[in-house]
Protein backbone atom coordinates (compact mmCIF):
# COMPACT_ATOMS: atom_id res chain seq x y z
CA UNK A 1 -4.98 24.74 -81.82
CA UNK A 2 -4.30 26.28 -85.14
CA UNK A 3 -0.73 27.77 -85.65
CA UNK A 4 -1.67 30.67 -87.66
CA UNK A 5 -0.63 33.93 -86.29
CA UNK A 6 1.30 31.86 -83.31
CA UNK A 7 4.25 32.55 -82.02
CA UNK A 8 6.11 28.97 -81.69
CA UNK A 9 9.47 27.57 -80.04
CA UNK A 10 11.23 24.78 -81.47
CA UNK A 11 14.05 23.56 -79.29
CA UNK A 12 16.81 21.16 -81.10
CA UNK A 13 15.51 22.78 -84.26
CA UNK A 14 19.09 23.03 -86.26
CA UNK A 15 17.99 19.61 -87.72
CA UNK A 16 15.78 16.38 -87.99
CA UNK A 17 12.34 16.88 -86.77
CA UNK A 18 13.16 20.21 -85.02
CA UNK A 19 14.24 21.39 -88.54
CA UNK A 20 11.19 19.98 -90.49
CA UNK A 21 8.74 20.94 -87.53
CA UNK A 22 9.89 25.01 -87.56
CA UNK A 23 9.08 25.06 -91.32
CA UNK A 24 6.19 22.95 -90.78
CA UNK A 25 5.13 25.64 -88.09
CA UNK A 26 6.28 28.57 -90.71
CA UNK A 27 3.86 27.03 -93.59
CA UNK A 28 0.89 26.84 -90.95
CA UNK A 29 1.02 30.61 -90.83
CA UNK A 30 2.63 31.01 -87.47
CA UNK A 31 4.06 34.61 -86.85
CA UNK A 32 7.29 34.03 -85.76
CA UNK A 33 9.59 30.52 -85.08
CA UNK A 34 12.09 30.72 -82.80
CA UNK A 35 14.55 28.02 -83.43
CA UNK A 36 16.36 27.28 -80.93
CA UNK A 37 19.97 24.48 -81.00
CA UNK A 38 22.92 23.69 -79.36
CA UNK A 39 24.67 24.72 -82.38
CA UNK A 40 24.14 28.28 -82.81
CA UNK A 41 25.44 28.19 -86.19
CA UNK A 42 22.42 25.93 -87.30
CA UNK A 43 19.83 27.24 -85.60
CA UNK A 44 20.38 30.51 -87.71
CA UNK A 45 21.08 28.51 -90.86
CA UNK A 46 17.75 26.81 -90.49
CA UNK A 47 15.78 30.36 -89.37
CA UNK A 48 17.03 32.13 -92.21
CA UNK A 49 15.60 28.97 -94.90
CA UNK A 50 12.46 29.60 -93.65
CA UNK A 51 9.43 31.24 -95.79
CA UNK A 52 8.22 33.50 -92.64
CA UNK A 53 9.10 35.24 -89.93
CA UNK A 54 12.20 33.50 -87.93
CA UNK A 55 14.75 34.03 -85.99
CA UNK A 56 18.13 31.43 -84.50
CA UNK A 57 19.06 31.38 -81.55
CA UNK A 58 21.68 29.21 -79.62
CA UNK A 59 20.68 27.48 -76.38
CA UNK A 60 21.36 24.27 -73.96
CA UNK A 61 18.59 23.15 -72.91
CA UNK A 62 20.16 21.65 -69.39
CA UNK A 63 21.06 25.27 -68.88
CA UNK A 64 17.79 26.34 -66.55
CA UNK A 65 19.25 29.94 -66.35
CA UNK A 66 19.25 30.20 -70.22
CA UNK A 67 15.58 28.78 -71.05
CA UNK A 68 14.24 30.60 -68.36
CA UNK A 69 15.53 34.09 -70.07
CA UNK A 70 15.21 33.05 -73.66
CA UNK A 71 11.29 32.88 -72.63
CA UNK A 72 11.01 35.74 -70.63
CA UNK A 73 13.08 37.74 -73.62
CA UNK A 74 10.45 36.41 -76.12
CA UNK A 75 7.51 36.95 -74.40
CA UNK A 76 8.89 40.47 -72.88
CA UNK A 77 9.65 41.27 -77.02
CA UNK A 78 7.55 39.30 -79.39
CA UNK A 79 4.68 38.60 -76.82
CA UNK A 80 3.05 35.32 -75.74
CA UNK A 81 4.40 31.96 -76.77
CA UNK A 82 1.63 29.52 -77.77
CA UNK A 83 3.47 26.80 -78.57
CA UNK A 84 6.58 25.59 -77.02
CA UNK A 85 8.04 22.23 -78.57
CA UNK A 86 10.67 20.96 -76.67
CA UNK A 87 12.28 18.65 -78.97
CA UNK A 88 16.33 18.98 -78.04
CA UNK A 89 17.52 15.62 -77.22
CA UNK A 90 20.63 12.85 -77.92
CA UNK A 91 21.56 9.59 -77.73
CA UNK A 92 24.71 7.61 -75.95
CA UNK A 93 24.88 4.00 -75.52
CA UNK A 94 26.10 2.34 -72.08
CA UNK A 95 24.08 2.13 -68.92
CA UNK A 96 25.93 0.66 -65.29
CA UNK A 97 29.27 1.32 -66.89
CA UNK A 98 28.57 5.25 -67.16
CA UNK A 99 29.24 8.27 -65.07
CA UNK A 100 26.56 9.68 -62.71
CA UNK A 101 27.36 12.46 -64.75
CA UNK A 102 26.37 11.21 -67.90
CA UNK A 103 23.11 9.38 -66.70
CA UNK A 104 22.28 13.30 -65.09
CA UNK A 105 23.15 15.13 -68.44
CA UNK A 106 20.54 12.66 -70.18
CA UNK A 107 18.01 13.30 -67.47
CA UNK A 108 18.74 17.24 -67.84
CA UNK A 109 17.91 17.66 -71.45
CA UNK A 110 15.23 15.02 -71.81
CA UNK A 111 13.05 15.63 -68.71
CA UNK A 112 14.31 18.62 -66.70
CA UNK A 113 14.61 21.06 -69.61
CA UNK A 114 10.49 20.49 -69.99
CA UNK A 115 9.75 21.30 -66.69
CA UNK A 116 12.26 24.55 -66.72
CA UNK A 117 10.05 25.10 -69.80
CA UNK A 118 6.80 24.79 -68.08
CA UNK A 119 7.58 26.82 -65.02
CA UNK A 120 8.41 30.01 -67.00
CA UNK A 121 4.87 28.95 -69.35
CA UNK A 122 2.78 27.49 -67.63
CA UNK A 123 1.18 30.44 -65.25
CA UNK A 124 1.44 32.49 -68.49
CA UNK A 125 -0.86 30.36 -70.50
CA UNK A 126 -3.50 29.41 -67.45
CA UNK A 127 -3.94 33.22 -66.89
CA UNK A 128 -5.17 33.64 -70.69
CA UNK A 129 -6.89 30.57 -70.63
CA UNK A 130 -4.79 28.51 -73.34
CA UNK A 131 -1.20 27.32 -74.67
CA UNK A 132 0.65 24.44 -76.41
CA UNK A 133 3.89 22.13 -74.58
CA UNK A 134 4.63 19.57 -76.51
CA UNK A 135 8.03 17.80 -75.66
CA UNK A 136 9.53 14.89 -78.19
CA UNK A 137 10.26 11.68 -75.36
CA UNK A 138 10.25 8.38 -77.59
CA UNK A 139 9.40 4.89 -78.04
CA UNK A 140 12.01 4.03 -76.00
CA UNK A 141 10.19 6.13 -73.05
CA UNK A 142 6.81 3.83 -73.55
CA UNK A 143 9.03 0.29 -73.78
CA UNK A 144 12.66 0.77 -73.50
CA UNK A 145 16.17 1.19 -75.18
CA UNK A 146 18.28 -2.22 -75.16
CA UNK A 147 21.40 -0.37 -75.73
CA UNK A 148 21.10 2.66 -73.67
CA UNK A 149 20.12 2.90 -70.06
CA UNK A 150 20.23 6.32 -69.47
CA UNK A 151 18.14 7.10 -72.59
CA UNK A 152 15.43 4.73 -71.51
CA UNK A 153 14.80 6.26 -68.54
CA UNK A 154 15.04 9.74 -69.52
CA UNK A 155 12.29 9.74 -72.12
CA UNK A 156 9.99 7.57 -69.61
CA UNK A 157 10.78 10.18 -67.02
CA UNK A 158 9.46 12.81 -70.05
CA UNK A 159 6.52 11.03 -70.87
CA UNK A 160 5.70 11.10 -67.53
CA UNK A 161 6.12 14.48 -66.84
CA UNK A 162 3.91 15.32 -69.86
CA UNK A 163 0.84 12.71 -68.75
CA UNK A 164 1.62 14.54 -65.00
CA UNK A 165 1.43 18.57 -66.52
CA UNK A 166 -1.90 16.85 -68.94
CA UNK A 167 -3.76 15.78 -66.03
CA UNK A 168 -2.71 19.07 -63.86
CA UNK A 169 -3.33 21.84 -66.76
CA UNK A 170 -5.26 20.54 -69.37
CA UNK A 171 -8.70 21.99 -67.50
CA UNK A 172 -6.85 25.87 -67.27
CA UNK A 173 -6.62 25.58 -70.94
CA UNK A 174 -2.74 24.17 -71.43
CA UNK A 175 -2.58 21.45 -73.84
CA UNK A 176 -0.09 18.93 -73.59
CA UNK A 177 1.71 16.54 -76.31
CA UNK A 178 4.44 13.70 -76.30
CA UNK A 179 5.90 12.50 -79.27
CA UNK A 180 6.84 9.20 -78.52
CA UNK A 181 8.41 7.75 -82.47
CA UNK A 182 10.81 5.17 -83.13
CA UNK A 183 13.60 5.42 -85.95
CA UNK A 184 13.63 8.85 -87.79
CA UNK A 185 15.90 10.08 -89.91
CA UNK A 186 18.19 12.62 -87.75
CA UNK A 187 21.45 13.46 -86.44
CA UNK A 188 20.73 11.41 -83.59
CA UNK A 189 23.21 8.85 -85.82
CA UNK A 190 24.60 10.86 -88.23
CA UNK A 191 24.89 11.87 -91.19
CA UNK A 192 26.80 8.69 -92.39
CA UNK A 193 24.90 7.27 -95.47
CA UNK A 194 26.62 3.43 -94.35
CA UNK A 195 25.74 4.04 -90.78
CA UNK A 196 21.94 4.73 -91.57
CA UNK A 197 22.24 1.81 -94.43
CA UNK A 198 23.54 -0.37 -91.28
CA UNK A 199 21.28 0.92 -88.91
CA UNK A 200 18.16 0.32 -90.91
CA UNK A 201 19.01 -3.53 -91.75
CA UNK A 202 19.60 -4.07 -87.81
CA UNK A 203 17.68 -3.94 -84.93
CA UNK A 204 13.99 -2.83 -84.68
CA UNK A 205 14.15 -0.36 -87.33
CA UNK A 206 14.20 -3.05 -89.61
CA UNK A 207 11.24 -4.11 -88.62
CA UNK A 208 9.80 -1.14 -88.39
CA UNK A 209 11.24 1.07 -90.81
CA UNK A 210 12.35 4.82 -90.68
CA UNK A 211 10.52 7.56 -91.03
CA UNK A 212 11.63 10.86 -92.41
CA UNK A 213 11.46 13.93 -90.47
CA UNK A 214 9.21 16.03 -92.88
CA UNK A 215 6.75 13.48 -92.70
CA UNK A 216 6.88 13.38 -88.79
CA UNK A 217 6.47 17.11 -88.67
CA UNK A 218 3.59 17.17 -90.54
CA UNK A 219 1.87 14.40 -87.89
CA UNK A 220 3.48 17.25 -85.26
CA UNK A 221 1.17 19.81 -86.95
CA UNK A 222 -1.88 17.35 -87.09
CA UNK A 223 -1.47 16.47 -83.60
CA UNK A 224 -1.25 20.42 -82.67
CA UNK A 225 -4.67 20.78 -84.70
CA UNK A 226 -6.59 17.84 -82.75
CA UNK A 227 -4.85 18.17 -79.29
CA UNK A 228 -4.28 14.95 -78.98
CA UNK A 229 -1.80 14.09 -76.27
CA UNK A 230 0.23 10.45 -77.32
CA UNK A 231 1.49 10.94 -81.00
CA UNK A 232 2.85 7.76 -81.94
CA UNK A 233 4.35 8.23 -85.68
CA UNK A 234 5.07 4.20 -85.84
CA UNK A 235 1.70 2.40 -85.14
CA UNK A 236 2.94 -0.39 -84.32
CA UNK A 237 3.83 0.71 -80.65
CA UNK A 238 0.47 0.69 -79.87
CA UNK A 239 0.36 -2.67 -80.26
CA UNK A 240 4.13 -3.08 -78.21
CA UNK A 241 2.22 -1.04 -75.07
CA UNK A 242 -1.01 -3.37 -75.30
CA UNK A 243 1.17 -6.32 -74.99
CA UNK A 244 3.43 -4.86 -72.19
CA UNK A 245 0.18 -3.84 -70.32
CA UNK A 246 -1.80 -7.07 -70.90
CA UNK A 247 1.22 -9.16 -70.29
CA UNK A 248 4.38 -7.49 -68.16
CA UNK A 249 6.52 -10.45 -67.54
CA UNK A 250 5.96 -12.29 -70.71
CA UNK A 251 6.82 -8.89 -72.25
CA UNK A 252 9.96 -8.77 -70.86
CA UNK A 253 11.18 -12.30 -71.73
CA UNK A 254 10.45 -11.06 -74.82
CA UNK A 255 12.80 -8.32 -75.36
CA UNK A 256 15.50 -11.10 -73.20
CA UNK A 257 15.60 -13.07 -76.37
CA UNK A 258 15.43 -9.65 -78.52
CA UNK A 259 18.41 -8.14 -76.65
CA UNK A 260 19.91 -12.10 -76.89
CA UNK A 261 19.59 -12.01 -80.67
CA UNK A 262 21.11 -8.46 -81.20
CA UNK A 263 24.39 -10.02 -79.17
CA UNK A 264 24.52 -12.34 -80.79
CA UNK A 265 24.21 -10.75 -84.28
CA UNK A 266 27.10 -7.99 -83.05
CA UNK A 267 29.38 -11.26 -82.04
């Protein structure tokens, strides 16, 4: 799909990738952006910086009541949405020691926010034959996240949901993306300068490295061009998957000394 003359959605768009991705979207000629964040406040900011048509606009995205009539308002107003990225999402460490609560609030805006998305799109696009969801999940969703339970699951349950709507939709013309990255430069830590500095020396981003949003966007847009459904910005988790697939329980003894090292290094 090209974006020109599109009318596109970006959800957590008030920074990071959502941010980069909404002027990426702009540059590609798209018609309007909706940007769409918690934060009101920066949603707007981030409309008004764009070189296009674009408008903020606040929104939870575990509110089903409030995506549901930001797309009907859109599409009742502006017309049909062509692309919908659903990229709000956060991070919380823990896992048995949290709430119910908290584990549900992760699943809610990582997994059940995309379907509330697709069931107000979805017949939309199948009647005219074609549409774009593409929903930001994670590395984490593919392998998992050592220090967070509830964000492990959450983007696996996403990824899943997006191979599930693929398989369903893809023939009615609905094309269907998952950004699945590792370490990217966003709010998701902060804007700390000595946090990033700590976070990149530790861990797998060190191995890896971090990418900058601007450069992830523009792999957003590619991806959008090609339809391709599993964008994976750090290639090396192609090579993580292979290894879990070709291997499961020597895989996981793996990441047992991983997890064993990163104690270890925090004692």
């Amino acid at each position: 799909m090209e974006l020109n003359d599109r009318i596109c959605v970006v959800t957590g768009g008030g920074s990071g990738i959502g941010r980069a991705s909404a002027h990426a979207f702009a540059a590609e000629g798209a018609r309007l952006v909706i940007v769409a964040d918690l934060d009101e406040a920066k949603a707007i900011e981030v409309a008004e910086s764009i070189d296009g048509n674009a408008r903020g606009v606040g929104l939870d995205v575990a509110d089903e009541a409030a995506v549901t009539n930001l797309c009907e308002s859109i599409e009742n107003n502006d017309g049909p949405i062509d692309l919908f990225f659903s990229n709000a999402g956060y991070g919380a460490p823990g896992g048995l020691d949290l709430s119910n609560d908290t584990w549900q609030r992760m699943m809610d805006v990582h997994m059940t926010s995309h379907l509330t998305v697709a069931r107000a799109l979805v017949p939309g696009m199948v009647a005219r034959g074609e549409g774009y969801l593409f929903s930001t999940a994670s590395a984490a969703g593919l392998l998992t996240q050592i220090d967070s339970g509830p964000y492990a699951v959450s983007k696996a349950a996403a990824v899943a949901f997006a191979e599930w709507l693929s398989i369903n939709y893809g023939n009615a013309g609905v094309k269907v993306s998952v950004l699945c990255p590792q370490a990217v430069r966003t709010n998701i830590i902060g804007e700390d300068l000595d946090a990033w500095d700590k976070f990149a020396s530790s861990g797998q981003a060190s191995q890896d490295g971090i990418l900058e949003p601007e450069d992830v966007a523009q792999m957003v847009v590619d991806t959008i061009r090609n339809e391709n459904f599993l964008l994976l910005p750090h290639e090396q988790v192609g090579t993580y998957m292979q290894r879990k697939a070709a291997d499961p329980d020597r895989w996981i003894s793996g990441m047992q000394r991983f997890h064993a090292r990163l104690e270890a290094a925090r004692d």
